[in-house]
Every structure is written in C-alpha cells, then in structure tokens.
PDB file of N, CA and C in Angstrom:
ATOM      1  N   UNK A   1     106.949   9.360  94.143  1.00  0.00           N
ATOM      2  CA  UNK A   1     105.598   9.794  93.936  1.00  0.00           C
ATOM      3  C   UNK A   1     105.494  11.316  94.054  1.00  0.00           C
ATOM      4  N   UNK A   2     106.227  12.164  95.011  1.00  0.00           N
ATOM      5  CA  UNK A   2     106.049  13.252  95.290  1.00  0.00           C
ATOM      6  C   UNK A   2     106.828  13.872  94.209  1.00  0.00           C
ATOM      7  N   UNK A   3     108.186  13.486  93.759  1.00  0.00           N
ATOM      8  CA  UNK A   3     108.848  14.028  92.785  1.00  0.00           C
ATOM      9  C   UNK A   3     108.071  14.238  91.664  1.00  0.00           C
ATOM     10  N   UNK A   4     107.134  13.134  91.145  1.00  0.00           N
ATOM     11  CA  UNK A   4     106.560  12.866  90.287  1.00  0.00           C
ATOM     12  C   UNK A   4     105.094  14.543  90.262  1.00  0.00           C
ATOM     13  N   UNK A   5     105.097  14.190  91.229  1.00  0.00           N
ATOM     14  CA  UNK A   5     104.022  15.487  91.415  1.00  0.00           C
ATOM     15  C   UNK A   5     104.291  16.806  91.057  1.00  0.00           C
ATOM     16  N   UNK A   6     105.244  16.994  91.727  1.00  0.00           N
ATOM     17  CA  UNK A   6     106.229  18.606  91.312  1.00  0.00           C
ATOM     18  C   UNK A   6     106.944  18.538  90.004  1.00  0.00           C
ATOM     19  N   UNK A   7     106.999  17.602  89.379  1.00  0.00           N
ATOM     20  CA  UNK A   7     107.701  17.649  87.992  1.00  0.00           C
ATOM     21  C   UNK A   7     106.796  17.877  87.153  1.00  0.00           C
ATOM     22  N   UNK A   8     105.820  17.445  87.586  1.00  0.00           N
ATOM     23  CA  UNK A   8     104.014  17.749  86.474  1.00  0.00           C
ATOM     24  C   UNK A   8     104.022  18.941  86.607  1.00  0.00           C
ATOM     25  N   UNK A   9     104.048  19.391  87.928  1.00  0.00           N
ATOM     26  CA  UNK A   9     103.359  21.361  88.453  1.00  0.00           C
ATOM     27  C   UNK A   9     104.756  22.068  87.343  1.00  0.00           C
ATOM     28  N   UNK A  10     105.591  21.724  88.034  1.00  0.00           N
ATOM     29  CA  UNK A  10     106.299  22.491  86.953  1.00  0.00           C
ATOM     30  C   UNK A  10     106.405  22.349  86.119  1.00  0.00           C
ATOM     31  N   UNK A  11     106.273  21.329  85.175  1.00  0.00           N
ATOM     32  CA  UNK A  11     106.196  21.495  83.575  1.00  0.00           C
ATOM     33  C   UNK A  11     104.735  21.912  83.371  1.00  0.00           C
ATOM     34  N   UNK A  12     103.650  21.920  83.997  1.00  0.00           N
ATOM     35  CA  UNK A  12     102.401  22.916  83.554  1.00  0.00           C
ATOM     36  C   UNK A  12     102.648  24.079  83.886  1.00  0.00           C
ATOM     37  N   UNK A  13     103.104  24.572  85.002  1.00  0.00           N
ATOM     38  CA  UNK A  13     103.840  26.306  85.375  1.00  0.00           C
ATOM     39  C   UNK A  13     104.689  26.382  83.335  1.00  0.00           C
ATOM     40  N   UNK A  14     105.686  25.781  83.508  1.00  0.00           N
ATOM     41  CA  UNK A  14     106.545  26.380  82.268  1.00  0.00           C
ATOM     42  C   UNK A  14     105.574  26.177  81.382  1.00  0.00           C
ATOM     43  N   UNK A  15     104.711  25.438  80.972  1.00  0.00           N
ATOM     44  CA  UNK A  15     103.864  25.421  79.449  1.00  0.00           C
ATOM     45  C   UNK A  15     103.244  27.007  79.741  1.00  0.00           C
ATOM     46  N   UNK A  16     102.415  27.299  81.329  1.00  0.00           N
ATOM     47  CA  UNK A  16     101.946  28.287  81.430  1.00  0.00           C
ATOM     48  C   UNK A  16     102.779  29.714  81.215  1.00  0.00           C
ATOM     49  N   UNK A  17     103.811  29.547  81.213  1.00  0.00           N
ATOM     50  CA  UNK A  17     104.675  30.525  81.039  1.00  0.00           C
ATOM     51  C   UNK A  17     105.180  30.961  79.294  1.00  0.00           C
ATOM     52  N   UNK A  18     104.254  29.863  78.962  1.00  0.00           N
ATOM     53  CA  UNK A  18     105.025  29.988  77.365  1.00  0.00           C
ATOM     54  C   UNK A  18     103.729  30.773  77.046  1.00  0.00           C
ATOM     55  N   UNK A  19     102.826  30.262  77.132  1.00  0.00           N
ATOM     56  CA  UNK A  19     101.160  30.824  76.646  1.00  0.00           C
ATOM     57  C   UNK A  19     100.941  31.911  76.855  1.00  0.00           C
ATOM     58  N   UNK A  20     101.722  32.835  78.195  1.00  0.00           N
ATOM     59  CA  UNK A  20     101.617  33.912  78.616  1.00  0.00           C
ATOM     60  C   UNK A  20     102.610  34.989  77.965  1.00  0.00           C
ATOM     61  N   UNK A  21     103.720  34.285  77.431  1.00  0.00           N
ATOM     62  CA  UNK A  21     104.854  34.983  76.865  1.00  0.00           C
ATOM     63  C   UNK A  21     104.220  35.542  75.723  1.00  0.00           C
ATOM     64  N   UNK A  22     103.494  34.590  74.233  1.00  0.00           N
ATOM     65  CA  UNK A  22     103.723  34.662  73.204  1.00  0.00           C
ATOM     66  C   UNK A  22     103.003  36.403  72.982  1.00  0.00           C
ATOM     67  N   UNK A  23     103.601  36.421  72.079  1.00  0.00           N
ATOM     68  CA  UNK A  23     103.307  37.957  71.251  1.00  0.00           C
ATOM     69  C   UNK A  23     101.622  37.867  71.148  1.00  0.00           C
ATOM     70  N   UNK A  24     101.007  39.606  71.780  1.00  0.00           N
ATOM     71  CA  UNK A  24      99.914  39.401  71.017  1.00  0.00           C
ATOM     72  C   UNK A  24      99.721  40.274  69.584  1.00  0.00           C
ATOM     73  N   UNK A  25      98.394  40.534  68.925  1.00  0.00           N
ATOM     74  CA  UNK A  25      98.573  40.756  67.577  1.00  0.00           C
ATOM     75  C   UNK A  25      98.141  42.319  67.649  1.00  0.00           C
ATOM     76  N   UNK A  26      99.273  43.220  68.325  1.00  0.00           N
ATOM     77  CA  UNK A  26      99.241  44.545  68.474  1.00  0.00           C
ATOM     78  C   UNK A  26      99.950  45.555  67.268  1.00  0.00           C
ATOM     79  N   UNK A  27      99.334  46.152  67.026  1.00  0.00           N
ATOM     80  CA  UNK A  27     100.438  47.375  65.922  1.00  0.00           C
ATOM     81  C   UNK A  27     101.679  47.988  66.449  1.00  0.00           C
ATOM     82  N   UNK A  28     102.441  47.728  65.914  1.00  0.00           N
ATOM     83  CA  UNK A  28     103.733  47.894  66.528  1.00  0.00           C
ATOM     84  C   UNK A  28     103.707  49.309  66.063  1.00  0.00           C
ATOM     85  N   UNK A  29     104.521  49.818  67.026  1.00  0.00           N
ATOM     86  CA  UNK A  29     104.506  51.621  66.906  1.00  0.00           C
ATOM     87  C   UNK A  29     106.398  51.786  66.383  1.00  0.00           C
ATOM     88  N   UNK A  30     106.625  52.427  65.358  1.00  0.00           N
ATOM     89  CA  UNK A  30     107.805  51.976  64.747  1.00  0.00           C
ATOM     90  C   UNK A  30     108.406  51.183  64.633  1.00  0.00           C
ATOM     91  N   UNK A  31     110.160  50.778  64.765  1.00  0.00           N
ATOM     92  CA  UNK A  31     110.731  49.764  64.163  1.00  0.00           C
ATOM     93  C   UNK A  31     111.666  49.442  65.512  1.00  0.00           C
ATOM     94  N   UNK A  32     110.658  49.732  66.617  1.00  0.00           N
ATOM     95  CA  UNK A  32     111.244  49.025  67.822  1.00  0.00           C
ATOM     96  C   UNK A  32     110.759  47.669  68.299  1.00  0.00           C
ATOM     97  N   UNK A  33     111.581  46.744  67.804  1.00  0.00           N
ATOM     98  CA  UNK A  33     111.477  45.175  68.171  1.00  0.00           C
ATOM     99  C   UNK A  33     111.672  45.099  69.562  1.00  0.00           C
ATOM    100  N   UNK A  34     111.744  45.448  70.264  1.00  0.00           N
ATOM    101  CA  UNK A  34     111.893  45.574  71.913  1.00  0.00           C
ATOM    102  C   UNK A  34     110.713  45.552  72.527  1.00  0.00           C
ATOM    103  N   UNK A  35     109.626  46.386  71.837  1.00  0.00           N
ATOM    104  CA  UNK A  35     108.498  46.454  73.185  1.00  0.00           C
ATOM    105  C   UNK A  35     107.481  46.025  72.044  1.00  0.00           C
ATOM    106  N   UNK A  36     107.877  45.245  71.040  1.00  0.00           N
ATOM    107  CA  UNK A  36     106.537  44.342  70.650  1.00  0.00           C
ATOM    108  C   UNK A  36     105.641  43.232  71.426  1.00  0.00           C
ATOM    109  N   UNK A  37     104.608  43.533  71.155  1.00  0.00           N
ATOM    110  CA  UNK A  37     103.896  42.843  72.166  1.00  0.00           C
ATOM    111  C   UNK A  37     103.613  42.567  73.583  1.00  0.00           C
ATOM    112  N   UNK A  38     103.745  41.546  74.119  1.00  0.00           N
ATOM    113  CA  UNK A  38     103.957  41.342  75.562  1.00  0.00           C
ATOM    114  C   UNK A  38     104.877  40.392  75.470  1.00  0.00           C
ATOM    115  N   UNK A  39     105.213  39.344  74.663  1.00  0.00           N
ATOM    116  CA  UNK A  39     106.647  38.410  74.761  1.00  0.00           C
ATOM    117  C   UNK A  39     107.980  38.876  75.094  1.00  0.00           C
ATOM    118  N   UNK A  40     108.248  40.318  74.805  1.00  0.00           N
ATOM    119  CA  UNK A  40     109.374  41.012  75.731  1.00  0.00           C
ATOM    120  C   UNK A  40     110.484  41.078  74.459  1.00  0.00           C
ATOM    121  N   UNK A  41     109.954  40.832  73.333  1.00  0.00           N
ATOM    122  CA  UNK A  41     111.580  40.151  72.537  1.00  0.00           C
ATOM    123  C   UNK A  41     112.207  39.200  72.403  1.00  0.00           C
ATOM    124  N   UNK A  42     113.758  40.105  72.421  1.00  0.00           N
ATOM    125  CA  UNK A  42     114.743  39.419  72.742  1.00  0.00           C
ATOM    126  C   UNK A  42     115.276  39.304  73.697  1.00  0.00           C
ATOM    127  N   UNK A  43     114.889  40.644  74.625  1.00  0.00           N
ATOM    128  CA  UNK A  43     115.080  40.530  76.371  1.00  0.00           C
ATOM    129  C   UNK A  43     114.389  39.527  76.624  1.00  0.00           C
ATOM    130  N   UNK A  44     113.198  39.615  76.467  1.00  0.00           N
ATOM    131  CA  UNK A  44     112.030  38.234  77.173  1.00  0.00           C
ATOM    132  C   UNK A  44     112.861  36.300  77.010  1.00  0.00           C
ATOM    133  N   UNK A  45     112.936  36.847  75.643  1.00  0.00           N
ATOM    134  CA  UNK A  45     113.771  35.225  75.121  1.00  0.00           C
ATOM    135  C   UNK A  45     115.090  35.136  76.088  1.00  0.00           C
ATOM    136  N   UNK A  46     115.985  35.848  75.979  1.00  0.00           N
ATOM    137  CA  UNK A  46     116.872  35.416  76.802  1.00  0.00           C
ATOM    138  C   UNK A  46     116.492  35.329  78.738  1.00  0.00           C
ATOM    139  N   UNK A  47     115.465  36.186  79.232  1.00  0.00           N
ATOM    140  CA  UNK A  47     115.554  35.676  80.598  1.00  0.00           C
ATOM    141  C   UNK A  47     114.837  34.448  80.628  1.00  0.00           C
ATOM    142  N   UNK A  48     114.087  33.868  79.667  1.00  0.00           N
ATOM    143  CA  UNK A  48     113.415  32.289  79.220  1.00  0.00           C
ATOM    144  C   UNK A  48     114.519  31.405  79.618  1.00  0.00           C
ATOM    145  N   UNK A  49     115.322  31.707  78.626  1.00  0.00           N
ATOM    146  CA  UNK A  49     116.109  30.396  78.118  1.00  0.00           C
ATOM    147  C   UNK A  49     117.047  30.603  79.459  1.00  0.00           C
ATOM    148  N   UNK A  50     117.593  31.740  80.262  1.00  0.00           N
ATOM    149  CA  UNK A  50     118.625  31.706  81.799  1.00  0.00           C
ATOM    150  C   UNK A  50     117.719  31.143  82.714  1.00  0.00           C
ATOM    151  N   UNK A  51     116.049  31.255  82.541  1.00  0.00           N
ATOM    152  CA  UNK A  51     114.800  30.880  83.814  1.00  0.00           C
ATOM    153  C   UNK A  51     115.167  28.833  83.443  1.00  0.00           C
ATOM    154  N   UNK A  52     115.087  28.525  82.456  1.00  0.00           N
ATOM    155  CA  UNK A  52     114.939  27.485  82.480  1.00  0.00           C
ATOM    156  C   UNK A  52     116.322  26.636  82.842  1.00  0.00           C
ATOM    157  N   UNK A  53     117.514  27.129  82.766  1.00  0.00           N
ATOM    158  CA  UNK A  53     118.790  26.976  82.912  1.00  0.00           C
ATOM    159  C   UNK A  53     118.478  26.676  84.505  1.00  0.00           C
ATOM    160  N   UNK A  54     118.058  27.761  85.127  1.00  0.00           N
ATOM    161  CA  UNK A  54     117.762  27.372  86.980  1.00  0.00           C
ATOM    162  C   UNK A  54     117.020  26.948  86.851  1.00  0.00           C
ATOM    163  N   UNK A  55     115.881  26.576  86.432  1.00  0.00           N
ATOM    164  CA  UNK A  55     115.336  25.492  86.769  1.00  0.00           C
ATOM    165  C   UNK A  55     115.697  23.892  87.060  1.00  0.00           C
ATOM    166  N   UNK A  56     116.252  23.971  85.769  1.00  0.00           N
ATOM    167  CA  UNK A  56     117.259  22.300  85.234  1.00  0.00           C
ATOM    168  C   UNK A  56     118.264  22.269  86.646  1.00  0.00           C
ATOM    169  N   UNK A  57     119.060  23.223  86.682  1.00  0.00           N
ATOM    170  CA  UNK A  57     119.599  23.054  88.355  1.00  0.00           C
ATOM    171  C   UNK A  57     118.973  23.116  89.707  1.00  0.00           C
ATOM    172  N   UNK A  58     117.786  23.218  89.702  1.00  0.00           N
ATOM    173  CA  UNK A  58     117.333  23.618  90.979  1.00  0.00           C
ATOM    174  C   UNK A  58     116.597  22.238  90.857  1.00  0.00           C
ATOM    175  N   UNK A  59     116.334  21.180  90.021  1.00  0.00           N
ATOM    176  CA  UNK A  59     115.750  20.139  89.891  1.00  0.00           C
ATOM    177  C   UNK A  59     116.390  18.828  90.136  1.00  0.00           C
ATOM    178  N   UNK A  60     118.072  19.211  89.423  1.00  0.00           N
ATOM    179  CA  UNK A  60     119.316  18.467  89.523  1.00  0.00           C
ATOM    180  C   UNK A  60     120.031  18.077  90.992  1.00  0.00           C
ATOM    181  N   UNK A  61     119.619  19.769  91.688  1.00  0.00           N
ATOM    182  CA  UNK A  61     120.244  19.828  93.480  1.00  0.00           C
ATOM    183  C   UNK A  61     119.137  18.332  94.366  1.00  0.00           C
ATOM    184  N   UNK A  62     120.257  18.246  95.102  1.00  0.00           N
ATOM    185  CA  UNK A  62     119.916  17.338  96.403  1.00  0.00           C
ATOM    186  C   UNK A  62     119.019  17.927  97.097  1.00  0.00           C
ATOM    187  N   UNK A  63     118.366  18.748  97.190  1.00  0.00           N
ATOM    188  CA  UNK A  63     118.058  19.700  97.881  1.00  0.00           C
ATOM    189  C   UNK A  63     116.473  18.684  97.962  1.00  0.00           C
ATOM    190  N   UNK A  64     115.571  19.137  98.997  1.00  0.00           N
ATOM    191  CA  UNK A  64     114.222  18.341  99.498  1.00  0.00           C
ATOM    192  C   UNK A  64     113.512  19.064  98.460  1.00  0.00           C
ATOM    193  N   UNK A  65     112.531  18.269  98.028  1.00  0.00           N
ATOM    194  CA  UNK A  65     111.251  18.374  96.832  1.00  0.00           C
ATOM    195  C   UNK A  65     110.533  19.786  97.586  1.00  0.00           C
ATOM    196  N   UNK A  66     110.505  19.827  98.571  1.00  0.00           N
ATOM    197  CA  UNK A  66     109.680  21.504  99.139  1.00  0.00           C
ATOM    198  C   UNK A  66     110.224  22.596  99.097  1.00  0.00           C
ATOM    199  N   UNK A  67     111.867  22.275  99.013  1.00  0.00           N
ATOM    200  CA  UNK A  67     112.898  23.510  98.901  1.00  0.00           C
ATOM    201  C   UNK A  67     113.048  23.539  97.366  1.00  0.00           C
ATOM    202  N   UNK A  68     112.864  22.600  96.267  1.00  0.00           N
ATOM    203  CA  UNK A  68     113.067  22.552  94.878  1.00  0.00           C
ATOM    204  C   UNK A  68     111.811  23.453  94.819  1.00  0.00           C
ATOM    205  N   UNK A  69     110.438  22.945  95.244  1.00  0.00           N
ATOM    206  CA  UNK A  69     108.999  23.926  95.122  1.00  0.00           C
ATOM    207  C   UNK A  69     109.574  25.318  95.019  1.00  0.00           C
ATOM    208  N   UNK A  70     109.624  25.448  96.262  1.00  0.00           N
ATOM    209  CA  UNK A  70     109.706  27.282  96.251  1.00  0.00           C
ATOM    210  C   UNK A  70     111.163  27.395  95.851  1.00  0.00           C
ATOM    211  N   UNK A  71     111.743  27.141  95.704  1.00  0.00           N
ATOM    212  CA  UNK A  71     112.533  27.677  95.140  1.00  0.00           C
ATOM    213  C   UNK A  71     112.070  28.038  93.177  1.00  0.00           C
ATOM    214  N   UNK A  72     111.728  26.747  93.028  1.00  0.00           N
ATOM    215  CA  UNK A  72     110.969  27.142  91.212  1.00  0.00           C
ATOM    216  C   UNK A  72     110.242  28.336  91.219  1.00  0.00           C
ATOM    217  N   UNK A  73     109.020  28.106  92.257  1.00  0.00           N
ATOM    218  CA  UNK A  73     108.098  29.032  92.472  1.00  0.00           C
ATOM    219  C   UNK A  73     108.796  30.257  92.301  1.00  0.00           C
ATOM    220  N   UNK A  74     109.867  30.886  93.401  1.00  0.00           N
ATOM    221  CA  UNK A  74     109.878  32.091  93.348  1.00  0.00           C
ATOM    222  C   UNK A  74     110.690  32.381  92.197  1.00  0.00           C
ATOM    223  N   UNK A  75     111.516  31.817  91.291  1.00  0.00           N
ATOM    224  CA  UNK A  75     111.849  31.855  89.899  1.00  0.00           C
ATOM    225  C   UNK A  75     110.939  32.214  88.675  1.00  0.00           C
ATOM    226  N   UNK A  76     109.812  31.496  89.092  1.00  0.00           N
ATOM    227  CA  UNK A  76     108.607  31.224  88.596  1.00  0.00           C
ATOM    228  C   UNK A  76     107.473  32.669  88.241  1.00  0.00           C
ATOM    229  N   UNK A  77     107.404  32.988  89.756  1.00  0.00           N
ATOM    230  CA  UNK A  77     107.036  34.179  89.880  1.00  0.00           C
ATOM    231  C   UNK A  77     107.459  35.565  89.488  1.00  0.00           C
ATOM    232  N   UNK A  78     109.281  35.659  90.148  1.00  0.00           N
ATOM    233  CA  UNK A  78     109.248  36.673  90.071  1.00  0.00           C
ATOM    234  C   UNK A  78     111.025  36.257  89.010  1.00  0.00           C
ATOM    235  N   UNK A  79     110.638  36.489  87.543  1.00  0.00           N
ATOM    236  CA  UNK A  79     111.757  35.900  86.668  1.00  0.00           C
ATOM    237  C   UNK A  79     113.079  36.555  87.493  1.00  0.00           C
ATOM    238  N   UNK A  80     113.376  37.736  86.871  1.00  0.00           N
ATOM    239  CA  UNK A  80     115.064  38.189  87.343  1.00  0.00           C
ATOM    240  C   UNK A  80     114.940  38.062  88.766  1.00  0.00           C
ATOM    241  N   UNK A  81     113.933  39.088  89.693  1.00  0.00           N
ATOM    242  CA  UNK A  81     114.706  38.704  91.369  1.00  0.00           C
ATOM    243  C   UNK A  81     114.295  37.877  91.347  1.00  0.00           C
ATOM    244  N   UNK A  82     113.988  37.002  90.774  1.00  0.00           N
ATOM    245  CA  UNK A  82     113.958  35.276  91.445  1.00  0.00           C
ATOM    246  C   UNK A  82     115.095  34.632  91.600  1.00  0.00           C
ATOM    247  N   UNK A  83     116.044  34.962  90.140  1.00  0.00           N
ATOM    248  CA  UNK A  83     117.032  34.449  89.633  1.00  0.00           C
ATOM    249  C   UNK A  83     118.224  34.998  90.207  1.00  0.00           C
ATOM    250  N   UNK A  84     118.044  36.574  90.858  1.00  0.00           N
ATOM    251  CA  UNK A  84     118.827  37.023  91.500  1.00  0.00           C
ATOM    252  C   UNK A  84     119.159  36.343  93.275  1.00  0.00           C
ATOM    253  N   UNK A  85     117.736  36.456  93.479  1.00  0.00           N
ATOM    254  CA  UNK A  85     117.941  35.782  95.255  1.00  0.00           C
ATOM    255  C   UNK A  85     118.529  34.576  95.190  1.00  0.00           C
ATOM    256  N   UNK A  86     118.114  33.920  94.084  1.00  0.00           N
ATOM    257  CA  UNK A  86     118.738  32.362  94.189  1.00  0.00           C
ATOM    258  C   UNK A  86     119.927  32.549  94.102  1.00  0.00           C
ATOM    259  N   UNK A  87     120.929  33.008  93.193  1.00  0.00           N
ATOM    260  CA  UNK A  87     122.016  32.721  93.049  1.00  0.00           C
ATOM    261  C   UNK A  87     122.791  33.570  94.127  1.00  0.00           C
ATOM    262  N   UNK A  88     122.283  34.494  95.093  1.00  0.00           N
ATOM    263  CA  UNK A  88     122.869  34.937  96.395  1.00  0.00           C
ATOM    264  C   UNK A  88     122.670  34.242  97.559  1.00  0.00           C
ATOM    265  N   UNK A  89     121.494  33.678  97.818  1.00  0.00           N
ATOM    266  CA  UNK A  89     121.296  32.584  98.777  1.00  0.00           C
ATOM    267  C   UNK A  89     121.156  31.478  98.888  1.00  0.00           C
ATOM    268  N   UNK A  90     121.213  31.097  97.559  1.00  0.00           N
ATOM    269  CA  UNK A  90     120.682  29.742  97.656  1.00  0.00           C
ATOM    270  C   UNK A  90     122.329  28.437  97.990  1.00  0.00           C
ATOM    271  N   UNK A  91     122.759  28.966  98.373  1.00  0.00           N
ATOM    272  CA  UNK A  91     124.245  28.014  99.141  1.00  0.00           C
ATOM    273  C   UNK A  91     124.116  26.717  98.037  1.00  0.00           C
ATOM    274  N   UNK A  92     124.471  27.350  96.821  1.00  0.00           N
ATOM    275  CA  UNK A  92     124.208  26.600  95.441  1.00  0.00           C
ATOM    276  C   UNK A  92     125.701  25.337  95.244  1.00  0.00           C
ATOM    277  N   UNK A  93     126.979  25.883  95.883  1.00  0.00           N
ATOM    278  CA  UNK A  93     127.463  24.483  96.350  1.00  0.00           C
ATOM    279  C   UNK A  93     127.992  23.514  97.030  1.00  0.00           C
ATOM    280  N   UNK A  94     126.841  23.657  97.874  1.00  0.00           N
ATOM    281  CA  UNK A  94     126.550  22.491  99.381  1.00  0.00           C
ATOM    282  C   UNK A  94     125.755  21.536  98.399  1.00  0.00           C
ATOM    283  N   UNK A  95     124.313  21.832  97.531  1.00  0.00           N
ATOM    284  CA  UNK A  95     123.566  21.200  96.980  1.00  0.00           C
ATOM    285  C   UNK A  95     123.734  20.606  95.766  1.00  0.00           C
ATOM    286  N   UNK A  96     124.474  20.945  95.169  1.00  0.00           N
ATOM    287  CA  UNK A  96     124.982  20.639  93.912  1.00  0.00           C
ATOM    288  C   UNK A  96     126.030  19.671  93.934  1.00  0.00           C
ATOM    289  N   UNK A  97     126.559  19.324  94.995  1.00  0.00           N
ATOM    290  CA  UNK A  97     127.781  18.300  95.750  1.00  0.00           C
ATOM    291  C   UNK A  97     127.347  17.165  95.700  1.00  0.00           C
ATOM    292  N   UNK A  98     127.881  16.107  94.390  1.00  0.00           N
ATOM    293  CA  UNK A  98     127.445  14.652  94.424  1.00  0.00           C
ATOM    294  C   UNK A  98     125.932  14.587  93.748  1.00  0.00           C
ATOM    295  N   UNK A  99     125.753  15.705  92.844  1.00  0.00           N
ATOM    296  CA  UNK A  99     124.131  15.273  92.534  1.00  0.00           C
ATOM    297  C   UNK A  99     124.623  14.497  90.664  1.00  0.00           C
ATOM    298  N   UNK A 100     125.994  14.445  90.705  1.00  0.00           N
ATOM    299  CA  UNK A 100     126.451  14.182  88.853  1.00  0.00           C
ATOM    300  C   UNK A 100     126.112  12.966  88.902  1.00  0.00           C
ATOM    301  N   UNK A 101     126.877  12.073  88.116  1.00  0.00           N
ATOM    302  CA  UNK A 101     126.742  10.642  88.186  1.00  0.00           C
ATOM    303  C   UNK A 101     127.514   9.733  88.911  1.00  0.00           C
ATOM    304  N   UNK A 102     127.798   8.933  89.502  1.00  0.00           N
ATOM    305  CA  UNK A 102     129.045   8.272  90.269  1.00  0.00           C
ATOM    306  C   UNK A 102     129.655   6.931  89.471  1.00  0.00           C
ATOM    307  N   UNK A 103     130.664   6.981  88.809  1.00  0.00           N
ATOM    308  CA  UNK A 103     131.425   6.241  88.243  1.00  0.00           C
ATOM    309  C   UNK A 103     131.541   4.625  88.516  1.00  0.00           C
ATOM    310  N   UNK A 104     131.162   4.055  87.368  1.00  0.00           N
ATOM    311  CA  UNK A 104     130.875   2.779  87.522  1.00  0.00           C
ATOM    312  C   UNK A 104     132.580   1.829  88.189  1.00  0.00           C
ATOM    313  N   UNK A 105     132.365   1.314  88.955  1.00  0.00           N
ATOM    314  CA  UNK A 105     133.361  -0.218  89.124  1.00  0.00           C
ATOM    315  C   UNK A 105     133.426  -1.267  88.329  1.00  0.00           C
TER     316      UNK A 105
END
C-alpha cells in the first residue's frame, strides 16, 4: 500500500518534471542550441535520461520506502548534486545486494 503511494508521488514528480522542462516559445538569440529555452537542450536531455536511470535504481534497492522518498526527492530537487551525493553516499552496494531475481528450482 505504501509502495503503491510513493510510486504515484513519483511518477507525478517525473510527469512534473517533464512540463517544467519543455521549451518555451522564446526567440532564440543566434544559432546557439544550448541555451534555447528553459529545456536546457541537449545538456538538459541527457541529465533527464541519467535522473531517471537513478531513479529506476533507487526504486529497484532494498532499501525502506522513506529512504527510496528522499532519496528520489533529493534527485528530484536538486538534478546533478542530487545525483552526485547519491552516488558518494548512498552505500549503493549493500542495497543493491539480492534485489535481481532469484533463480527458479
């Protein structure tokens, strides 16, 4: 039930994150594709597609539904140092130990 709860928040966080990304309809000032809009690019696209990569693992870990929370959260919040603290503290494999599938008999 609780899993069920935090899997909603975060897939409305990520929809919210898409709505906030997309390009708005600004005049681009030369032929720099980099700082069009507010979607970020191609920088923006790629810390997307590495944000959602930790996510899928931070969802996958054994880890308790309150430590999966904030841990999304601060991913969530703050994209790169999010992505940075996690992968320095987050003792990524203690949690990741036995979360695959276990082989049928």
């Amino acid at each position: 039930m609780i899993q069920t709860a935090i899997f909603t928040l975060l897939a409305q966080l990520l929809f919210a994150s898409f709505a906030a990304a997309a390009p708005v309809a600004v005049e681009a000032t030369g032929n720099n594709a980099w700082q069009y809009g507010t979607g970020g690019g191609i920088l923006g696209l790629v810390v997307l597609i590495v944000d959602i990569i930790f996510f899928v693992e931070i969802l996958k870990s054994n880890r308790a539904p309150s430590a999966k929370l904030l841990w999304s959260l601060l991913i969530f919040l703050f994209p790169v140092f999010g992505m940075i603290i996690y992968f320095l503290f987050s003792n990524r494999e203690t949690h990741n130990q036995g979360s695959g599938y276990e082989p049928l008999t």
